[in-house]
Protein backbone atom coordinates (compact mmCIF):
# COMPACT_ATOMS: atom_id res chain seq x y z
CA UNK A 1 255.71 73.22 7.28
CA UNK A 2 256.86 72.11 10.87
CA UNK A 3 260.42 70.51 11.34
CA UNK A 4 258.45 67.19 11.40
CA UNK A 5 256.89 67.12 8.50
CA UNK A 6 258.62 66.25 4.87
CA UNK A 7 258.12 66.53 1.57
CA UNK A 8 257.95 62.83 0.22
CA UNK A 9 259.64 63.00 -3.51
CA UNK A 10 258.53 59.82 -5.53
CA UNK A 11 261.43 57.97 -6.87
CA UNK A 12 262.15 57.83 -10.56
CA UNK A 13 261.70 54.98 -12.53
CA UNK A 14 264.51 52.91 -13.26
CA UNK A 15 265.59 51.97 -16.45
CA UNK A 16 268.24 48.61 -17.15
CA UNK A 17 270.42 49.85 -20.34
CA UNK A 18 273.10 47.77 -22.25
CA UNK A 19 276.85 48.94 -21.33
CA UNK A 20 278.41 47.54 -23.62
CA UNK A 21 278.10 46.22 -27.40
CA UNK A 22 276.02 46.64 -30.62
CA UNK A 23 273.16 48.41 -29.16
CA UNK A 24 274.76 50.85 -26.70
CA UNK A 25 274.77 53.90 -29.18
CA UNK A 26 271.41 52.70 -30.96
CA UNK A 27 270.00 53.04 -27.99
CA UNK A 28 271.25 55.98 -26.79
CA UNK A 29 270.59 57.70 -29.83
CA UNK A 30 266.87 56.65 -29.74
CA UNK A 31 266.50 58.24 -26.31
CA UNK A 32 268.49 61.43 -26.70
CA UNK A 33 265.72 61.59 -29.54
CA UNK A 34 262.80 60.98 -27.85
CA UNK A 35 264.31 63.96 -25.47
CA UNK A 36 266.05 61.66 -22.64
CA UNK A 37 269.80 62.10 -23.01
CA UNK A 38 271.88 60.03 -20.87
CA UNK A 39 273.33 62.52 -18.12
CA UNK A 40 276.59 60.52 -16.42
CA UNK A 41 279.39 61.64 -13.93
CA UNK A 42 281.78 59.61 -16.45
CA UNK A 43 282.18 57.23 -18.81
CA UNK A 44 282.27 53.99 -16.95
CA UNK A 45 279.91 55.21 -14.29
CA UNK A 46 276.99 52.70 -13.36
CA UNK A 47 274.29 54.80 -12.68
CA UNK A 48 273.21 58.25 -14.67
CA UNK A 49 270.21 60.42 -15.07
CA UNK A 50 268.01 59.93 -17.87
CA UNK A 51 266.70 63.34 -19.37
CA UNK A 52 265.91 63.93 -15.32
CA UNK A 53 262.87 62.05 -15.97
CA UNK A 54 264.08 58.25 -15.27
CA UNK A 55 267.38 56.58 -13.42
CA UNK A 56 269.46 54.66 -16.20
CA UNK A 57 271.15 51.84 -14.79
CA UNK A 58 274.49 50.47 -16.90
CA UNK A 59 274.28 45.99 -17.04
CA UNK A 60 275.12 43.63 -19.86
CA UNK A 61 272.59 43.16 -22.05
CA UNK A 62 272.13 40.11 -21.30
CA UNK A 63 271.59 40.58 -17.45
CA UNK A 64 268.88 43.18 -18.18
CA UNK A 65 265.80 40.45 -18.40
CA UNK A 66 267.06 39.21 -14.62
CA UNK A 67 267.51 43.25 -13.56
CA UNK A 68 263.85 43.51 -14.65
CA UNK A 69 262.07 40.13 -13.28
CA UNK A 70 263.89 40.91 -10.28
CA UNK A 71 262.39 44.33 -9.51
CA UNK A 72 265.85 45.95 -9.69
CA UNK A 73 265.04 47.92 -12.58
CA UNK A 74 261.49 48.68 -14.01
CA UNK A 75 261.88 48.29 -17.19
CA UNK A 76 264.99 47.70 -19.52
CA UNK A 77 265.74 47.63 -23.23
CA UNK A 78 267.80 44.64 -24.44
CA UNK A 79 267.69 42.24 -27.44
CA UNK A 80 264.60 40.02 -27.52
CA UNK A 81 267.06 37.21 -27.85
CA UNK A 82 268.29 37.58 -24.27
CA UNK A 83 264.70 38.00 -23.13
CA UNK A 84 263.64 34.84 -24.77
CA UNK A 85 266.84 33.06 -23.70
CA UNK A 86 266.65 33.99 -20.01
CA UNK A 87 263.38 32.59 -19.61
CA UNK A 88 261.94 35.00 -17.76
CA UNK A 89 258.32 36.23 -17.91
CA UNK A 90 258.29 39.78 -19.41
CA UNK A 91 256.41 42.18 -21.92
CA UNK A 92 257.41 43.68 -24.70
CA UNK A 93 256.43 47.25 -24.70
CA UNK A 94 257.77 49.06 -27.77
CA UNK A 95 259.86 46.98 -30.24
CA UNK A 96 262.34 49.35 -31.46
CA UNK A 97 263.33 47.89 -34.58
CA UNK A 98 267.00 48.16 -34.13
CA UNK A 99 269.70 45.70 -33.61
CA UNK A 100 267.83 42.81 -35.81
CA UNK A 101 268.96 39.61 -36.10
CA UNK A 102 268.41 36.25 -36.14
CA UNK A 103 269.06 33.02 -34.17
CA UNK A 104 269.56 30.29 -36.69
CA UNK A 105 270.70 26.80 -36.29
CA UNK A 106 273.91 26.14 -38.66
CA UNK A 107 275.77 23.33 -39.92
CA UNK A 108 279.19 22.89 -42.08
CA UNK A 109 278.45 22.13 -46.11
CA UNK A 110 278.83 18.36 -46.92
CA UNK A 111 277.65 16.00 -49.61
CA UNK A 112 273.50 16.47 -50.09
CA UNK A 113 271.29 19.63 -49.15
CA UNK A 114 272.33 20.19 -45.94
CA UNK A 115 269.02 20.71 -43.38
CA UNK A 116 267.29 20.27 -39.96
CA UNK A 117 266.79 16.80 -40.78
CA UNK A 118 270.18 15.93 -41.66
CA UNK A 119 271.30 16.56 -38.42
CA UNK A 120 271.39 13.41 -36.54
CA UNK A 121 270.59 12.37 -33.02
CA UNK A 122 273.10 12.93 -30.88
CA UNK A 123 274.76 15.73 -32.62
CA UNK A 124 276.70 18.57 -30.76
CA UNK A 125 275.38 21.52 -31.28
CA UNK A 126 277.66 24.67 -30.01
CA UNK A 127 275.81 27.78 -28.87
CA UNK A 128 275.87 30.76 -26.05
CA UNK A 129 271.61 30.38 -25.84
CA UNK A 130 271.59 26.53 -24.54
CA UNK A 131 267.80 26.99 -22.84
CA UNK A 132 266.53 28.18 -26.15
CA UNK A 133 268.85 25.71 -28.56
CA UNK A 134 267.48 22.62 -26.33
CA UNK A 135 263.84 23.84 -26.32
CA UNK A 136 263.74 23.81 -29.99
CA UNK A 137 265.20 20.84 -30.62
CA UNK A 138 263.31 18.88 -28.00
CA UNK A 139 259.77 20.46 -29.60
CA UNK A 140 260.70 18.80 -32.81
CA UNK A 141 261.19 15.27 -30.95
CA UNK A 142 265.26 15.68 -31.60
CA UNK A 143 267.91 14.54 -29.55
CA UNK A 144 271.25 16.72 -29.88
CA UNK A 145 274.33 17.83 -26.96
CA UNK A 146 274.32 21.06 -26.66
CA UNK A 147 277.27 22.31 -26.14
CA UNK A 148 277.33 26.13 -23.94
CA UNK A 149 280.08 28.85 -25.24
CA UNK A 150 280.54 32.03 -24.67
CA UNK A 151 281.04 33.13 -28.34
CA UNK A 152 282.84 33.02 -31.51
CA UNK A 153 280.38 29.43 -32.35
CA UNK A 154 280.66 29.72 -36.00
CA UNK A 155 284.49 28.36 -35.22
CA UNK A 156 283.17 25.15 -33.30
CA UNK A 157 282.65 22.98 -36.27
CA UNK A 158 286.07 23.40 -37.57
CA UNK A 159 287.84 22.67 -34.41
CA UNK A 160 285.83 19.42 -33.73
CA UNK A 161 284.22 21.04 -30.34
CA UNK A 162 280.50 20.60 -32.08
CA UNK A 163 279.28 19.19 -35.57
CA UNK A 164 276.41 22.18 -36.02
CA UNK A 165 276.14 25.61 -34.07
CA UNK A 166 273.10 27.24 -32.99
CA UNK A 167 273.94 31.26 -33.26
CA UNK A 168 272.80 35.13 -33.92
CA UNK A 169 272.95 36.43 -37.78
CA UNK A 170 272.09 39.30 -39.45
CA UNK A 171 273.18 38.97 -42.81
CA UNK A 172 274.45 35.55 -42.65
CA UNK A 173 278.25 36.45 -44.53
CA UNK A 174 279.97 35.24 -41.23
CA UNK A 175 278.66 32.11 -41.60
CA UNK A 176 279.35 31.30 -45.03
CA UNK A 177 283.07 32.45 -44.49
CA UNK A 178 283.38 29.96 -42.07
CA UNK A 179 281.97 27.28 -44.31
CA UNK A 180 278.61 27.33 -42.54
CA UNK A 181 275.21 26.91 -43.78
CA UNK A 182 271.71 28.14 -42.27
CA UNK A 183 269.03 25.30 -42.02
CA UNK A 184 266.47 26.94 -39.40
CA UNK A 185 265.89 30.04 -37.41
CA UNK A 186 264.88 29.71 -34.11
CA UNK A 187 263.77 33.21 -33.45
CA UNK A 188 263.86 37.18 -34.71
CA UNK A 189 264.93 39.52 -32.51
CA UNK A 190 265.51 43.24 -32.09
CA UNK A 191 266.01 45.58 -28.95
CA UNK A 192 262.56 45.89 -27.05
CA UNK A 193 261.22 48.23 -24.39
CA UNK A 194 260.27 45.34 -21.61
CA UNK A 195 258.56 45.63 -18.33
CA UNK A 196 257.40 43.27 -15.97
CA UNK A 197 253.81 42.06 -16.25
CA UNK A 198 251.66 44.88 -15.18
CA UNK A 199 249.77 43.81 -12.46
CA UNK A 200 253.23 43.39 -10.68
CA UNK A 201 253.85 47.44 -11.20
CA UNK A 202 253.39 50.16 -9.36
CA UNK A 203 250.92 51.88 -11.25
CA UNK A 204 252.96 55.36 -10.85
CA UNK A 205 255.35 53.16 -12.17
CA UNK A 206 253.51 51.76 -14.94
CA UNK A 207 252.35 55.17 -16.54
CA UNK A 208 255.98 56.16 -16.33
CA UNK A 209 256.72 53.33 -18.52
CA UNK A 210 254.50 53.88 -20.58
CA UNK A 211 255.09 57.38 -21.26
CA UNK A 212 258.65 55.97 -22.10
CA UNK A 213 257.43 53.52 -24.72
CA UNK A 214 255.11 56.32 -26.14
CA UNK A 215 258.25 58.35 -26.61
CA UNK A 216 260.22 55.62 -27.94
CA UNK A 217 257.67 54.49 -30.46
CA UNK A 218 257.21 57.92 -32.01
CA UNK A 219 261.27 58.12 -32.50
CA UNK A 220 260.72 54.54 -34.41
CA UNK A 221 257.85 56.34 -36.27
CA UNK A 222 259.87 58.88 -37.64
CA UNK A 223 262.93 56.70 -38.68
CA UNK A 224 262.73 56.59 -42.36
CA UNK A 225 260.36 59.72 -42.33
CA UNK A 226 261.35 62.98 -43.83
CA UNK A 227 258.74 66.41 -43.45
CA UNK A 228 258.91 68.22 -46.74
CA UNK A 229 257.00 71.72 -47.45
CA UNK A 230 256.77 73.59 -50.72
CA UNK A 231 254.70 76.45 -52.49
CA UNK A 232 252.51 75.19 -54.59
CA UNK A 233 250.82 76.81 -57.71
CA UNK A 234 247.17 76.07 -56.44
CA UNK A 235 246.10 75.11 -59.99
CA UNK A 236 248.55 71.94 -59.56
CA UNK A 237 246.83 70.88 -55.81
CA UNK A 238 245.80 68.06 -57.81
CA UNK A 239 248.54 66.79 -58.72
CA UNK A 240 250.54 67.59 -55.91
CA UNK A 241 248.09 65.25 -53.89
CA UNK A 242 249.18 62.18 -56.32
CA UNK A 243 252.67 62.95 -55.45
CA UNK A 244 252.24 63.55 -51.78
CA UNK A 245 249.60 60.97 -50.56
CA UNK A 246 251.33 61.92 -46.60
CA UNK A 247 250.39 59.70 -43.45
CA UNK A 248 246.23 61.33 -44.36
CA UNK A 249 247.32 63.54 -47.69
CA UNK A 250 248.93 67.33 -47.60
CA UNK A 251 248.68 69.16 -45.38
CA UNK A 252 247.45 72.66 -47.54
CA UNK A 253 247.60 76.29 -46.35
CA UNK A 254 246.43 79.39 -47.67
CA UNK A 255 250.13 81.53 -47.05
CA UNK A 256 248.21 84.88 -48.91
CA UNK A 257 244.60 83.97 -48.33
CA UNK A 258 242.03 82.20 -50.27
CA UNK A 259 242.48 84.01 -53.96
CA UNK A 260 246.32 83.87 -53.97
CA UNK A 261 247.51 81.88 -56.70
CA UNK A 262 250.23 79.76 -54.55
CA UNK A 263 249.54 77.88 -51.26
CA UNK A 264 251.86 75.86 -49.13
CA UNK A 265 251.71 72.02 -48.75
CA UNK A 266 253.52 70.06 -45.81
CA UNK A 267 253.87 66.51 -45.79
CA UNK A 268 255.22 63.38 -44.23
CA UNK A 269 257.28 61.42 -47.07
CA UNK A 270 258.86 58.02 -46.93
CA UNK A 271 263.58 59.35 -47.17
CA UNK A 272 263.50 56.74 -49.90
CA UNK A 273 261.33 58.45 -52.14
CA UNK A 274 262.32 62.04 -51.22
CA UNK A 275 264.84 62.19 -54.79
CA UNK A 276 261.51 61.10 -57.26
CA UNK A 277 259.58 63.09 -55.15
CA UNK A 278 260.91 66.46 -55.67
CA UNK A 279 261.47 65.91 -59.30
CA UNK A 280 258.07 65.64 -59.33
CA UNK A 281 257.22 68.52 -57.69
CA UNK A 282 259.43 70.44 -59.58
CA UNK A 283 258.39 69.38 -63.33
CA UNK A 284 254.72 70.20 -61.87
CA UNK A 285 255.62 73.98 -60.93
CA UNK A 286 256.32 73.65 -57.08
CA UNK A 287 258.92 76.09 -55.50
CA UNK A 288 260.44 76.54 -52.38
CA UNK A 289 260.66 73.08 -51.65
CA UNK A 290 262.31 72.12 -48.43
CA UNK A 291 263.07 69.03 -46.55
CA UNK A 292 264.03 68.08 -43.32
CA UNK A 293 264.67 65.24 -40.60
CA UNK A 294 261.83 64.31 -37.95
CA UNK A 295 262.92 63.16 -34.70
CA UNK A 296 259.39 62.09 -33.20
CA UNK A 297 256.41 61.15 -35.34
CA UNK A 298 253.25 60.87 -32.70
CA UNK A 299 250.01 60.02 -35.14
């Protein structure tokens, strides 16, 4: 190679993560997993490697929908509440499953069933996701104020800043300690995998992405999966096959060829079955039963 001449080394993908709040170890746990460990000079540092395959950049979660629209990172994984809220036209690659919750539209208990209807027009309604707290409204031919904060809503009612609060839930107990009620959800979210459209990627890009979301979705596959193997007397297969049904049945080998009395089965079981499970096998004669976590799950 003359002095002239280079070798051109295409860039790596880059990837927007959270830096801060209920996702950040979710999803760093999901790509450690899938064999992409976050690789950073420190703590608080911006940028970081990401299992040497992709460039992790470090934004709020809910910047990550502009990061990606914008073309400053190629894809990013953030709730689909702050995709939905920024407005921004993206796809949803691989839904992860984590983080779920639930943007409902609240009110304080009074006399009556409290509900969407009782809310009159007019009303100020508190919320951090104003784009997505008027659209609804305005589809259902409602007039309300919204009223933008930056968090805590379910305390708006009670200090007379707004008479019904449009906010995230997951199991709803904040809301009825603060004397709050759900009358409508507005959307379900959960961390996504999103990407521009793809006729705006690169299409080295674009496989790169979606290499990441295959990864991704076989951790999500496996979540709730546990592999279990056993010796089985091969006068029980039978039955053994009721008990293990498996993602397409047992898998069965011959361990001391095809007149040994004992084979061994391998399977794919749902974790909350694994206890009934191998009481089963056991009353049926099974031995050497052995179970153990899966990290990826590709069908």
């Amino acid at each position: 190679m003359s002095k002239n001449e280079s070798t051109v080394v295409p860039s790596r993908a880059r990837i927007a993560l959270p830096n801060k709040g209920r996702l950040v170890e979710d999803v760093r746990s999901a790509l450690a997993d899938a064999g992409l460990e976050v690789r950073a000079s420190n703590d608080r540092a911006l940028v970081a490697s990401l299992g040497g395959e992709f460039s992790a950049l470090f934004v709020r979660a809910q910047d990550i929908p502009e990061f990606v629209a914008d073309g400053a990172a190629d894809a990013g994984i953030t709730g689909w509440d702050c995709v939905a809220e920024s407005g921004r036209a993206l796809d949803s690659v691989v839904d992860l499953g984590m983080g779920r919750c639930r943007l409902v539209v609240a009110m304080r208990l009074r006399e009556g069933e409290p509900s969407l209807e009782s809310i009159p027009d007019g009303a100020r309604v508190a919320t951090a996701f104003p784009r997505m707290t008027r659209e609804f409204f305005e589809a259902r031919g409602r007039s309300v104020q919204v009223v933008p904060v930056s968090g805590a809503a379910e305390v708006a009612p009670h200090l007379g800043i707004a008479d019904t609060i449009v906010d995230l839930v997951s199991t709803g107990s904040t809301l009825r300690v603060n004397g709050l009620t759900e009358v409508a959800t507005v959307l379900e979210s959960s961390a996504r995998l999103v990407t521009r459209p793809r006729a705006s990627l690169d299409p080295a890009v674009a496989a790169a992405v979606d290499e990441l979301g295959m990864a991704l979705e076989s951790v999500v596959r496996a979540r709730g999966q546990r592999y279990l193997m056993a010796n089985v007397p091969r006068r029980a297969l039978d039955a053994v096959r009721e008990v293990l049904p498996g993602i397409s049945g047992p898998t069965v080998v011959d361990v001391g060829g095809s007149s040994s009395e004992v084979v061994a089965v391998h399977a794919v079981v749902p974790q909350a079955q694994i206890y009934r499970i191998v009481a089963r096998l056991k009353a049926i004669g099974c031995e050497g039963i052995l179970v153990t976590r899966i990290e990826r799950l590709v069908p």
